[in-house]
C-alpha atoms as a PDB file:
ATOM      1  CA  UNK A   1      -4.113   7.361 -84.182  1.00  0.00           C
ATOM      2  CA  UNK A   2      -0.254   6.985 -84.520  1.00  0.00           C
ATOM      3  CA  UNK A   3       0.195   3.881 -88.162  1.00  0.00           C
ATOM      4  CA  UNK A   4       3.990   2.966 -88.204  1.00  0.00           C
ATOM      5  CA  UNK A   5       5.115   1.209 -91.364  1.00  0.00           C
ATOM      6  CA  UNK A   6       7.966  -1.184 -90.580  1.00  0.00           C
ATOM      7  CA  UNK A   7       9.286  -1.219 -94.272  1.00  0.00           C
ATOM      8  CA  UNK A   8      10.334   2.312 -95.588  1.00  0.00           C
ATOM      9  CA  UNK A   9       9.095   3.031 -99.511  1.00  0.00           C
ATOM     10  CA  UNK A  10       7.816  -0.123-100.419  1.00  0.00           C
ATOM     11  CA  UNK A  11       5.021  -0.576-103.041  1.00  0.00           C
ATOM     12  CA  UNK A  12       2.443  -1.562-100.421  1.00  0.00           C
ATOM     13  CA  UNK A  13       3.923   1.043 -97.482  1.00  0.00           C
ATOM     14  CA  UNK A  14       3.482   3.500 -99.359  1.00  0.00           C
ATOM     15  CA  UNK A  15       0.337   3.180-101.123  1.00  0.00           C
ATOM     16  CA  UNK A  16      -1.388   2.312 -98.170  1.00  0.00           C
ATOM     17  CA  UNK A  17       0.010   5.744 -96.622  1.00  0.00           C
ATOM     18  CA  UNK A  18      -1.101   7.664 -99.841  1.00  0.00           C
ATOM     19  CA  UNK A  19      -4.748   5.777 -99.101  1.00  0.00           C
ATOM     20  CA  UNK A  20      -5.070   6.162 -95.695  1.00  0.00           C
ATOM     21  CA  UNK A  21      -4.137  10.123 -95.752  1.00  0.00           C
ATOM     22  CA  UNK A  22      -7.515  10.489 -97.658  1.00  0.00           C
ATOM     23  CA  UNK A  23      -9.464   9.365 -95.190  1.00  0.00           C
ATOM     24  CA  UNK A  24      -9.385  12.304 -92.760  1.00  0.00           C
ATOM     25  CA  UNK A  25      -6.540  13.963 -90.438  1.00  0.00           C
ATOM     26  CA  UNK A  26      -7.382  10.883 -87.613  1.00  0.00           C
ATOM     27  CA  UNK A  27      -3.986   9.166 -88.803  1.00  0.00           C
ATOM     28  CA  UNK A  28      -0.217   9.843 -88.237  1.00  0.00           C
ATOM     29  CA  UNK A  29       1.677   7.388 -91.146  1.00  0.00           C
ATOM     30  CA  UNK A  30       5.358   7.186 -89.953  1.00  0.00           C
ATOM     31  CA  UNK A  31       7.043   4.472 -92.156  1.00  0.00           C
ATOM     32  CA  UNK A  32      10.769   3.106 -90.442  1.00  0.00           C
ATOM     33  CA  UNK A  33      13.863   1.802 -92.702  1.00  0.00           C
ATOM     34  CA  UNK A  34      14.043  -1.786 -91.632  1.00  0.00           C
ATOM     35  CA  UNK A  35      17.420  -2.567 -92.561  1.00  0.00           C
ATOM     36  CA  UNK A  36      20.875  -2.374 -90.500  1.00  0.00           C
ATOM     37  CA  UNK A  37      19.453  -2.400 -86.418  1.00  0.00           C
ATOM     38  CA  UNK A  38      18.904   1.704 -86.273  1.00  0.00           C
ATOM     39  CA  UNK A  39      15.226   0.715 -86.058  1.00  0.00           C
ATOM     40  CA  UNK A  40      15.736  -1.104 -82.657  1.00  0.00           C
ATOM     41  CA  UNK A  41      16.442   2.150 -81.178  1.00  0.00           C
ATOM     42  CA  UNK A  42      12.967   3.834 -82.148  1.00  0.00           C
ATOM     43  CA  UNK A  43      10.394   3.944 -79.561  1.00  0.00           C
ATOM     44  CA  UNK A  44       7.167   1.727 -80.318  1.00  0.00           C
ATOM     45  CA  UNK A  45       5.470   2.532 -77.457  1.00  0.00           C
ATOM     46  CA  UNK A  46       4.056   5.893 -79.472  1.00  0.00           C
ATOM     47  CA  UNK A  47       1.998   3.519 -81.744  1.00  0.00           C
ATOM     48  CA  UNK A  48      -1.133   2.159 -81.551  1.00  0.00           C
ATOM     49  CA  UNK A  49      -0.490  -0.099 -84.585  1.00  0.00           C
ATOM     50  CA  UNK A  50       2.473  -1.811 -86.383  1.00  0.00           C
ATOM     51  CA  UNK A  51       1.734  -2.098 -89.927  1.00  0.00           C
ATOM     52  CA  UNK A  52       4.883  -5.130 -91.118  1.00  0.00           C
ATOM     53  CA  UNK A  53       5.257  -4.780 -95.024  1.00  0.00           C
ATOM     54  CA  UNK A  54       9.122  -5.110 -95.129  1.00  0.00           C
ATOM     55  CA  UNK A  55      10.490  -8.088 -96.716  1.00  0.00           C
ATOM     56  CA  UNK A  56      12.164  -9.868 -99.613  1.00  0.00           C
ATOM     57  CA  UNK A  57       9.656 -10.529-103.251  1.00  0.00           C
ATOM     58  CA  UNK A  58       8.779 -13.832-104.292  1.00  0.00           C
ATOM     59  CA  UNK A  59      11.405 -13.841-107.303  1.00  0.00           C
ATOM     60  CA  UNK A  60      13.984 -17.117-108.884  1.00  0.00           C
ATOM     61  CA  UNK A  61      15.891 -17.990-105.496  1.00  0.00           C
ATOM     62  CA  UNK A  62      19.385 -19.394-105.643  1.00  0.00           C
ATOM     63  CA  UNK A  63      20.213 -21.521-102.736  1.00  0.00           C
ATOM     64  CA  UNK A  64      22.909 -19.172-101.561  1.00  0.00           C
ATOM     65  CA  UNK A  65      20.045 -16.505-100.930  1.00  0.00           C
ATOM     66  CA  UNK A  66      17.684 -19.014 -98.808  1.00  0.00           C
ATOM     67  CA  UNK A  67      19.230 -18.275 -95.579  1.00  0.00           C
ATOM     68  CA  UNK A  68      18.899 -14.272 -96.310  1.00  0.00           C
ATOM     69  CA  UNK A  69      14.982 -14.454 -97.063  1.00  0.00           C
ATOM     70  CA  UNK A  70      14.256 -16.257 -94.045  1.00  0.00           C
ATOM     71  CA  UNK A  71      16.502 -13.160 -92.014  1.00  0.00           C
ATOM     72  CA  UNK A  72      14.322 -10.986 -93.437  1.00  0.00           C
ATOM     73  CA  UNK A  73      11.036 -12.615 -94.132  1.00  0.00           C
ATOM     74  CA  UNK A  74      11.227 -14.426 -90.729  1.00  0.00           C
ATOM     75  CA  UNK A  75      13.362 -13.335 -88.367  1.00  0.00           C
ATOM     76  CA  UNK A  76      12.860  -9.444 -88.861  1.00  0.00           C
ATOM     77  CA  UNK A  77       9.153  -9.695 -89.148  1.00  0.00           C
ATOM     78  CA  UNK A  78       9.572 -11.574 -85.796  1.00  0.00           C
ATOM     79  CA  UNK A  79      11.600  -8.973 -83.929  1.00  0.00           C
ATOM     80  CA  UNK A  80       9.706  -6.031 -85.311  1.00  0.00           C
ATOM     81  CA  UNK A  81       6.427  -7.782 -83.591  1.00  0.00           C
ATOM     82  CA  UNK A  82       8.364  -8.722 -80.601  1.00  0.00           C
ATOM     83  CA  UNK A  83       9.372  -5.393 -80.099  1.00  0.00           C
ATOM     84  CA  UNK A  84       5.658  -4.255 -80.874  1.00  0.00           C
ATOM     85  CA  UNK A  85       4.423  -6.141 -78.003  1.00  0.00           C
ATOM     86  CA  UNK A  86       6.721  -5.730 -75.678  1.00  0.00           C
ATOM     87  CA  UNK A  87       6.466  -2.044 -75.745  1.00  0.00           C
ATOM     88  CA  UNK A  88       2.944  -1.981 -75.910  1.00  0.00           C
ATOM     89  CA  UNK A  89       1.441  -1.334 -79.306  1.00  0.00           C
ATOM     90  CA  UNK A  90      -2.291  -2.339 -79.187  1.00  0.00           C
ATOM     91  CA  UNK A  91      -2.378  -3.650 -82.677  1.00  0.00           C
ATOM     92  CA  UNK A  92       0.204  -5.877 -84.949  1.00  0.00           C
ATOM     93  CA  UNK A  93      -0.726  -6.243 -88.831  1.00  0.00           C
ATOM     94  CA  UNK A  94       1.235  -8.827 -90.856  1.00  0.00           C
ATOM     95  CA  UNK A  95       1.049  -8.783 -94.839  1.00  0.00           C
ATOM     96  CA  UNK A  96       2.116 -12.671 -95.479  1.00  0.00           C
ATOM     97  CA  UNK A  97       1.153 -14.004 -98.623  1.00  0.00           C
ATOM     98  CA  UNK A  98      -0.881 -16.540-100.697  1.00  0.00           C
ATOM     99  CA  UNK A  99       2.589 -18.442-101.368  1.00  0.00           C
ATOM    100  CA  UNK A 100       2.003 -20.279 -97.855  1.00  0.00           C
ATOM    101  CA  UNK A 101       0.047 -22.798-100.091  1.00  0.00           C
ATOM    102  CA  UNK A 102       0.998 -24.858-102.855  1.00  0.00           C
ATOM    103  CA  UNK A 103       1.185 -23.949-105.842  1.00  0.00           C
ATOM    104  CA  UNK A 104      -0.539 -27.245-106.909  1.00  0.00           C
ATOM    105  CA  UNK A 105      -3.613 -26.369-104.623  1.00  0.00           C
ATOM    106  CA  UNK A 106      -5.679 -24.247-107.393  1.00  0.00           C
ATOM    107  CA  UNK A 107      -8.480 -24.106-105.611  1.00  0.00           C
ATOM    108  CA  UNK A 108      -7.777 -22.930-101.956  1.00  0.00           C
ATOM    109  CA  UNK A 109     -10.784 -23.608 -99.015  1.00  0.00           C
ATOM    110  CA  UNK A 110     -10.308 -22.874 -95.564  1.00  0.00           C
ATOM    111  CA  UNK A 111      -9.686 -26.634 -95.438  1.00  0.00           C
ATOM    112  CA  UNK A 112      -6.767 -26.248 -97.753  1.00  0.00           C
ATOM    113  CA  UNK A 113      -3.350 -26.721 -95.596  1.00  0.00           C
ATOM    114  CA  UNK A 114      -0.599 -24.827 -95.809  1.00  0.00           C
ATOM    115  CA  UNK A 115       2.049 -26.460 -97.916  1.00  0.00           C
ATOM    116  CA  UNK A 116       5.062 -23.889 -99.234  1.00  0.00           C
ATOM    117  CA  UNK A 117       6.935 -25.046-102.378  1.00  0.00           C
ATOM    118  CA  UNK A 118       9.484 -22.245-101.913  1.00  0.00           C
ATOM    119  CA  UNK A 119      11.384 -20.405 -99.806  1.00  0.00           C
ATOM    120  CA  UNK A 120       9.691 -17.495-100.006  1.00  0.00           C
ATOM    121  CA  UNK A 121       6.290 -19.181 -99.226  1.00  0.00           C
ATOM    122  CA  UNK A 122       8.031 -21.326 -96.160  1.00  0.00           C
ATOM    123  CA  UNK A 123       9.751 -17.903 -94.822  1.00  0.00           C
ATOM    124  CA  UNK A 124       6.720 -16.021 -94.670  1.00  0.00           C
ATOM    125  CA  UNK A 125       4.602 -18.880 -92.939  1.00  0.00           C
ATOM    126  CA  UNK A 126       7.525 -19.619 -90.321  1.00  0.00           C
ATOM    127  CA  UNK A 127       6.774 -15.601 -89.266  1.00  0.00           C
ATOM    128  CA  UNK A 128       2.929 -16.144 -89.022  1.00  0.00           C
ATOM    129  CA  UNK A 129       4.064 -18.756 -86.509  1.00  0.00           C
ATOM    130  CA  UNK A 130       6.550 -16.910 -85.036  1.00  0.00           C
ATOM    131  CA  UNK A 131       3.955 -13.959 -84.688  1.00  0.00           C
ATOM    132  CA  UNK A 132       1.698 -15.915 -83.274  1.00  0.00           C
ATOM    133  CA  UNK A 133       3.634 -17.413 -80.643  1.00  0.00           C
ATOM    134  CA  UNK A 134       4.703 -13.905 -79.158  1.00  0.00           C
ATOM    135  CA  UNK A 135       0.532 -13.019 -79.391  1.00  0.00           C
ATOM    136  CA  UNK A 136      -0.154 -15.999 -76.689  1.00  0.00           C
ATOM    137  CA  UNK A 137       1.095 -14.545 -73.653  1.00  0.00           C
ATOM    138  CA  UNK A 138      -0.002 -10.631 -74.634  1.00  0.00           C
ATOM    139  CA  UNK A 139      -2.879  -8.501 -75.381  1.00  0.00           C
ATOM    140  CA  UNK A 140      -2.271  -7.325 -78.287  1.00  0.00           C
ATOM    141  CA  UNK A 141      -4.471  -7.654 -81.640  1.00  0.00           C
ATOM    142  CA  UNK A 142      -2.672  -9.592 -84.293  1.00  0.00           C
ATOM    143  CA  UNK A 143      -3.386  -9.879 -87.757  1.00  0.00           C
ATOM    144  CA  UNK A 144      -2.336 -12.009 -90.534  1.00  0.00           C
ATOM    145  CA  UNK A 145      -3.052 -10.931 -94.244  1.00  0.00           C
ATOM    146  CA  UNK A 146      -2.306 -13.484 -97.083  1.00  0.00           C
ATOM    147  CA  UNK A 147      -2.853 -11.616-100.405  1.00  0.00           C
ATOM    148  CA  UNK A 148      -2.586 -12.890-103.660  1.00  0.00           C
ATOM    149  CA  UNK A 149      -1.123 -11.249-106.215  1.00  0.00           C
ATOM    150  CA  UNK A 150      -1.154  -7.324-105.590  1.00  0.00           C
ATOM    151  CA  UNK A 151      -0.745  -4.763-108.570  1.00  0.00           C
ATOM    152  CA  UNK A 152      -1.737  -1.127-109.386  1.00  0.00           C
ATOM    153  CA  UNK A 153       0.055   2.073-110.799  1.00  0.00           C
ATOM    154  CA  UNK A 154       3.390   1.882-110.963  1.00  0.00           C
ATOM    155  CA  UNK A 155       3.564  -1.828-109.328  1.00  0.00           C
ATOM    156  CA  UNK A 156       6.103  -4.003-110.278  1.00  0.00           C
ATOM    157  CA  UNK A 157       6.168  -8.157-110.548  1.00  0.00           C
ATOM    158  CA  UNK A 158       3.877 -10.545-112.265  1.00  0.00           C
ATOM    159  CA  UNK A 159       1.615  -7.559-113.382  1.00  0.00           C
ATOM    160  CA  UNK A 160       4.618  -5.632-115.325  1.00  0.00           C
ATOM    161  CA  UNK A 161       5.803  -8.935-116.808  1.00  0.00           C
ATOM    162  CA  UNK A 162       2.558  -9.814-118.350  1.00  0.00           C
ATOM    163  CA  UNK A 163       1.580  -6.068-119.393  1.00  0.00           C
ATOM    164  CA  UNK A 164       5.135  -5.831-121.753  1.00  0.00           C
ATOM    165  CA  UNK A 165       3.814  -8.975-123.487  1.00  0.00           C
ATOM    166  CA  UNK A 166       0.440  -7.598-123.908  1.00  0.00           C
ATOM    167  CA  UNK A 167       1.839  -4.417-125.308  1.00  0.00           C
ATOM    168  CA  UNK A 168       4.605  -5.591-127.397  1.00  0.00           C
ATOM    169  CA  UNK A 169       3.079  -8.651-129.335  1.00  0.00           C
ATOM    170  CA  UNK A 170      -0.593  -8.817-131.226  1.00  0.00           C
ATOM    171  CA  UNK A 171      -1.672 -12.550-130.270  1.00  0.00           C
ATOM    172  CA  UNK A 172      -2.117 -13.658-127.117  1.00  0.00           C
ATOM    173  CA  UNK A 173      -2.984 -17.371-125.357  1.00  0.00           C
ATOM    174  CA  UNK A 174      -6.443 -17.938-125.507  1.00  0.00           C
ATOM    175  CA  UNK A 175      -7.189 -20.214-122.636  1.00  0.00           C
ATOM    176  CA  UNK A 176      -9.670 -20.944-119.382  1.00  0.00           C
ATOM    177  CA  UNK A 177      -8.528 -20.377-116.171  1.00  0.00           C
ATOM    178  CA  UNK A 178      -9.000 -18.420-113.167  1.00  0.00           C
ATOM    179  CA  UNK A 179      -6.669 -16.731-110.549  1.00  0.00           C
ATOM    180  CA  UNK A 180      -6.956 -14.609-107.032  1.00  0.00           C
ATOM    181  CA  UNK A 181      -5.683 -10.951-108.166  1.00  0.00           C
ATOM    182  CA  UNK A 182      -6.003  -8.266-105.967  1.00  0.00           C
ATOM    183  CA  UNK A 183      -5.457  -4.491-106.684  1.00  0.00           C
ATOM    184  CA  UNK A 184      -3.830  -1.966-104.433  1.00  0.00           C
ATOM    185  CA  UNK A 185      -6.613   0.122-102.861  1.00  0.00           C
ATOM    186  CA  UNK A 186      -8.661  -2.972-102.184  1.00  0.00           C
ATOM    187  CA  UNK A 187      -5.511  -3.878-100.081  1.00  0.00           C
ATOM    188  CA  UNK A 188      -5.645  -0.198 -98.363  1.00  0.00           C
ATOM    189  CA  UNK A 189      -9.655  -0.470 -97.761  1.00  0.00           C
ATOM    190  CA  UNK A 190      -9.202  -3.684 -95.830  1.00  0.00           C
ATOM    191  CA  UNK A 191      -6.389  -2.619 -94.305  1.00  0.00           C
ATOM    192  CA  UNK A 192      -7.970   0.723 -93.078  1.00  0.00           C
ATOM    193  CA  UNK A 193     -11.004  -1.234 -92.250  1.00  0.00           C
ATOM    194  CA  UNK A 194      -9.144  -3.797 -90.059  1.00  0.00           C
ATOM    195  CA  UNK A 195      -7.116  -0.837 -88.461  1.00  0.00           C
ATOM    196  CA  UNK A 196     -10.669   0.728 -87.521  1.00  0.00           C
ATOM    197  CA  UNK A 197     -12.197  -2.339 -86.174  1.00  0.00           C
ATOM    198  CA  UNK A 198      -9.607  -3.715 -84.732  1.00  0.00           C
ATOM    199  CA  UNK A 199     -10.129  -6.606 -86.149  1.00  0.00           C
ATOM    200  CA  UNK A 200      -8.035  -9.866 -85.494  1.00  0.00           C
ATOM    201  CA  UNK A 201      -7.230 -13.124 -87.579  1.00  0.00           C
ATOM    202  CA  UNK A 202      -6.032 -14.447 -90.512  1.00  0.00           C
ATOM    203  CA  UNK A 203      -7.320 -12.686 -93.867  1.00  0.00           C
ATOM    204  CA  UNK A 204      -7.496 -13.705 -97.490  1.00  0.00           C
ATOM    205  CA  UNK A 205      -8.323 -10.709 -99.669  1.00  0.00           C
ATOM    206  CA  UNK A 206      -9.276 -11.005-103.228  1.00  0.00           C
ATOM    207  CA  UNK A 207     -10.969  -9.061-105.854  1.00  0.00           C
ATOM    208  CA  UNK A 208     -14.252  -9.397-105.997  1.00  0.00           C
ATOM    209  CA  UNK A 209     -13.801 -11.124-109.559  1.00  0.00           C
ATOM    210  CA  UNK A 210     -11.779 -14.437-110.158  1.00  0.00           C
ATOM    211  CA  UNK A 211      -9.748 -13.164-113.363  1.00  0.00           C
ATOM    212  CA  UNK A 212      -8.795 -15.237-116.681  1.00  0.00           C
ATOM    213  CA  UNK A 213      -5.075 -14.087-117.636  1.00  0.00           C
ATOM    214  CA  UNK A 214      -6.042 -14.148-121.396  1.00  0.00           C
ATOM    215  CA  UNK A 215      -9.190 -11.464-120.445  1.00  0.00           C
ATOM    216  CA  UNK A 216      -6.314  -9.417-118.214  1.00  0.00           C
ATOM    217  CA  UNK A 217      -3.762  -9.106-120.903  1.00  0.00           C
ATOM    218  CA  UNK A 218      -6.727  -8.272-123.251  1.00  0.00           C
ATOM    219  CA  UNK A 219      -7.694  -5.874-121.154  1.00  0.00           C
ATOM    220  CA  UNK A 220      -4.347  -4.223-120.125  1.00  0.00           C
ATOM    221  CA  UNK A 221      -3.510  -3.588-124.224  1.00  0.00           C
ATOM    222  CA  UNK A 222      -7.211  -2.169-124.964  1.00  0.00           C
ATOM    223  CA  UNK A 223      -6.600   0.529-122.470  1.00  0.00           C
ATOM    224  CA  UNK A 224      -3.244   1.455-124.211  1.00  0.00           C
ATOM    225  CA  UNK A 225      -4.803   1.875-127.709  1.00  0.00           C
ATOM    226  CA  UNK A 226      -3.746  -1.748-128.857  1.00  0.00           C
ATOM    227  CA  UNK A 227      -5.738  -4.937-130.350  1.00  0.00           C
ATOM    228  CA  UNK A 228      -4.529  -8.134-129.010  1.00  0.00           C
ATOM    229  CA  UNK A 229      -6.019 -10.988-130.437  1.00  0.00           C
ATOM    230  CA  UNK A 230      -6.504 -13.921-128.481  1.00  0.00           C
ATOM    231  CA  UNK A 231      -5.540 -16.856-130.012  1.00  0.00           C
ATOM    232  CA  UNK A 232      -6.924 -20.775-129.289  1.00  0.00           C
ATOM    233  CA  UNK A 233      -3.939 -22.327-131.168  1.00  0.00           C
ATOM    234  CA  UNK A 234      -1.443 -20.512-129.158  1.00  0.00           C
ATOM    235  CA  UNK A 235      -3.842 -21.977-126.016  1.00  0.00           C
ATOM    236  CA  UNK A 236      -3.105 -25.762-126.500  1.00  0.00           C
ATOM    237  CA  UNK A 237       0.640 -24.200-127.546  1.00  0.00           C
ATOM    238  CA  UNK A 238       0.595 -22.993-123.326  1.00  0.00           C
ATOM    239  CA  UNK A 239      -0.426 -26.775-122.261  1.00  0.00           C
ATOM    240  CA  UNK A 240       1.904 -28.495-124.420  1.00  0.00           C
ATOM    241  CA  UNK A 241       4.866 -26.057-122.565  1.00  0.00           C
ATOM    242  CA  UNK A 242       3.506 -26.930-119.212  1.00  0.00           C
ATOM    243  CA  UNK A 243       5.305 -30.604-119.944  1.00  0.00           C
ATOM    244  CA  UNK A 244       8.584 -28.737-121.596  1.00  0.00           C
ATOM    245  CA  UNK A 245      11.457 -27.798-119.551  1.00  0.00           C
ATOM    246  CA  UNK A 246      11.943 -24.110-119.156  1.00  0.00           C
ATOM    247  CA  UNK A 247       8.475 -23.466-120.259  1.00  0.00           C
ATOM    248  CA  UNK A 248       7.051 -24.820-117.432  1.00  0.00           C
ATOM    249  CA  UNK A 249       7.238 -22.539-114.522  1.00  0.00           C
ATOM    250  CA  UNK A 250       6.291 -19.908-116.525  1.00  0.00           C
ATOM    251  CA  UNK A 251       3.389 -21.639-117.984  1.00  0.00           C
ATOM    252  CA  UNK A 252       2.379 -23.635-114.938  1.00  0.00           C
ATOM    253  CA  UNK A 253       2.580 -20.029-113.106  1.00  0.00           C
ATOM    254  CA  UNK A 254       0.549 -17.519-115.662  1.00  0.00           C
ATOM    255  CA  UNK A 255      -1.997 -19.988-116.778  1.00  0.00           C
ATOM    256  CA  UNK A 256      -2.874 -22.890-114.062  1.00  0.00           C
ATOM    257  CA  UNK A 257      -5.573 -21.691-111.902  1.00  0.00           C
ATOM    258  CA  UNK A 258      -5.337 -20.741-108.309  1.00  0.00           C
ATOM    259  CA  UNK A 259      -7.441 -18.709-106.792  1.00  0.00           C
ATOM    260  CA  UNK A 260      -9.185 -18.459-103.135  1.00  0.00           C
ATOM    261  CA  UNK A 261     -12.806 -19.691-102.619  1.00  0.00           C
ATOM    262  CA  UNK A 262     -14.579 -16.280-102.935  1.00  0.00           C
ATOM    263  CA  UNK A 263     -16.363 -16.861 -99.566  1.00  0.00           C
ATOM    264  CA  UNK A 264     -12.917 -16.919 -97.683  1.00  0.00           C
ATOM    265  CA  UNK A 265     -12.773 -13.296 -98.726  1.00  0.00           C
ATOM    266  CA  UNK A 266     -15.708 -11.882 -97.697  1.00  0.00           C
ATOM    267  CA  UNK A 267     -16.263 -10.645 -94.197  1.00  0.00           C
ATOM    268  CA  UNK A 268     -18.974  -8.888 -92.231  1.00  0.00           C
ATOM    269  CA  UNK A 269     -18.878  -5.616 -92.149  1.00  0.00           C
ATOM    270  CA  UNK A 270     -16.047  -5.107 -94.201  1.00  0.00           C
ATOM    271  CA  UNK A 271     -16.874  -4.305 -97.652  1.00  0.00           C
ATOM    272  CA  UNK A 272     -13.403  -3.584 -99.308  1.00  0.00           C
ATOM    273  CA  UNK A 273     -13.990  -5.280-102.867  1.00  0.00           C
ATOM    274  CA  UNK A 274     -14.856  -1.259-103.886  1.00  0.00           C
ATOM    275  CA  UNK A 275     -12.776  -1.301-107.189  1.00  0.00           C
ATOM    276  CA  UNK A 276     -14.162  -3.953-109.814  1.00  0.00           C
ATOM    277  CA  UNK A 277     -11.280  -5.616-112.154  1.00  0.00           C
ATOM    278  CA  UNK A 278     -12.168  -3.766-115.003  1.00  0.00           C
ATOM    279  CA  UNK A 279     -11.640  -0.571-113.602  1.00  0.00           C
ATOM    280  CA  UNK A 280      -8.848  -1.568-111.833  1.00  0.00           C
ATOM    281  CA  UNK A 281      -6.941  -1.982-115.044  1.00  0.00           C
ATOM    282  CA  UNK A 282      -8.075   1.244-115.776  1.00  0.00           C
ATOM    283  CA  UNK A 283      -6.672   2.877-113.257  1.00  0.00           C
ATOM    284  CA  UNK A 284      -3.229   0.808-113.283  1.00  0.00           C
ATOM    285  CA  UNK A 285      -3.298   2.135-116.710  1.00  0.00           C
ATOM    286  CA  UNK A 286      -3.604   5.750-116.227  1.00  0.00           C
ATOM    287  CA  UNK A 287      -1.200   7.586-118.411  1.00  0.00           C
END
């Protein structure tokens, strides 16, 4: 079975090679450079599945940058499946993201609409559509992924951010809350597990754990030798600088809930949760 990955060397493109090369000789991994048009000129029709991880991160966007993240978030995951289609690939896989909902939708059903606050959120969603569209009049399998946040080894994002702090100061936020992680090769495993099924539909992986940021820094410096100590005063000190300018986003974003309904991430016969949370961090912590 011929993978390409639309998206050359990204974090996700290329772990999910490294993953799927372990399973057995069945799969040839190409991955294509996305950017200029010198991918319009390679052949799809060699594929039997598309694999669409290239795209812009959800980072601070300045309006002058809006129009570029929906070119690529939008429009290029568009073509790429437009091209899939039309030249026959049997099999279209979309990694979107959990940033098609709200941020002020913590808990998030399968009743739960989709409601972007950013552009990053809005451009990804507009390409589900888009996708989705093209699948109408065609027979090929489409699927839609909507992670939350993804770390492991050598990831960057949300997971390096809060690791520094965990490693560079002894106290810590002490406070309840619970969020949708998920780590790499849970990714690959449902991934590899759609791939073989050929599965179709909209997906919301998760770990199988909800995890409390105060337990995950905690965690992160333990398995680096240090002793953070969590700390209840600093706690209320987060809530207060949810209601302070320029604390807010950060707080609102580590330490507000938001997590998926476990039971939107289960499905038969796919059993991909295989790495717990606690030896996840283990793992993303390998010297």
């Amino acid at each position: 079975m011929k993978i390409l990955i639309t998206g050359k060397n990204s974090y996700i493109g290329n772990s999910v090679e490294k993953y799927l090369q372990k399973k057995g000789n069945d799969f040839f991994i190409e991955q294509l450079d996305m950017q200029g048009d010198k991918w319009k000129k390679y052949n799809f029709s060699s594929c039997d599945v598309v694999l669409h991880v290239a795209g812009l991160a959800h980072r601070k966007i300045t309006k002058d940058k809006e129009t570029y993240y929906f070119k690529v978030n939008r429009d290029l995951a568009a073509e790429a499946a437009e091209k899939a289609i039309t030249e026959g690939v049997h099999h279209f896989i979309f990694v979107s993201t959990m940033s098609v909902y709200s941020e002020k939708d913590a808990h998030i059903t399968k009743k739960t609409l989709t409601s972007p606050d950013n552009v990053y959120g809005l451009s990804k969603l507009q390409a589900e559509d888009k996708i989705k569209e093209l699948s109408n009049e065609s027979d090929c399998i489409i699927s839609i992924i909507r992670p939350p946040m993804i770390y492991g080894k050598g990831c960057k994002g949300n997971y390096n951010s809060l690791r520094k702090i965990a490693l560079t100061f002894p106290v810590f936020p002490k406070i309840k809350n619970k969020k949708s992680m998920l780590y790499i090769d849970n990714l690959s495993e449902l991934i590899y597990q759609i791939i073989c099924s050929k599965a179709s539909g909209t997906y919301y992986p998760q770990n199988k754990e909800l995890v409390n940021t105060s337990e995950w820094a905690s965690l992160i410096a333990k398995e680096n030798g240090c002793n953070l100590h969590l700390s209840r005063f600093l706690g209320w000190c987060v809530i207060l600088g949810k209601y302070i300018p320029g604390l807010r986003g950060y707080c609102i974003k580590a330490f507000n809930d938001s997590y998926y309904e476990p039971s939107m991430s289960i499905y038969k016969n796919m059993n991909y949760q295989r790495v717990s949370f606690k030896e996840s961090i283990k793992l993303s912590e390998e010297r």
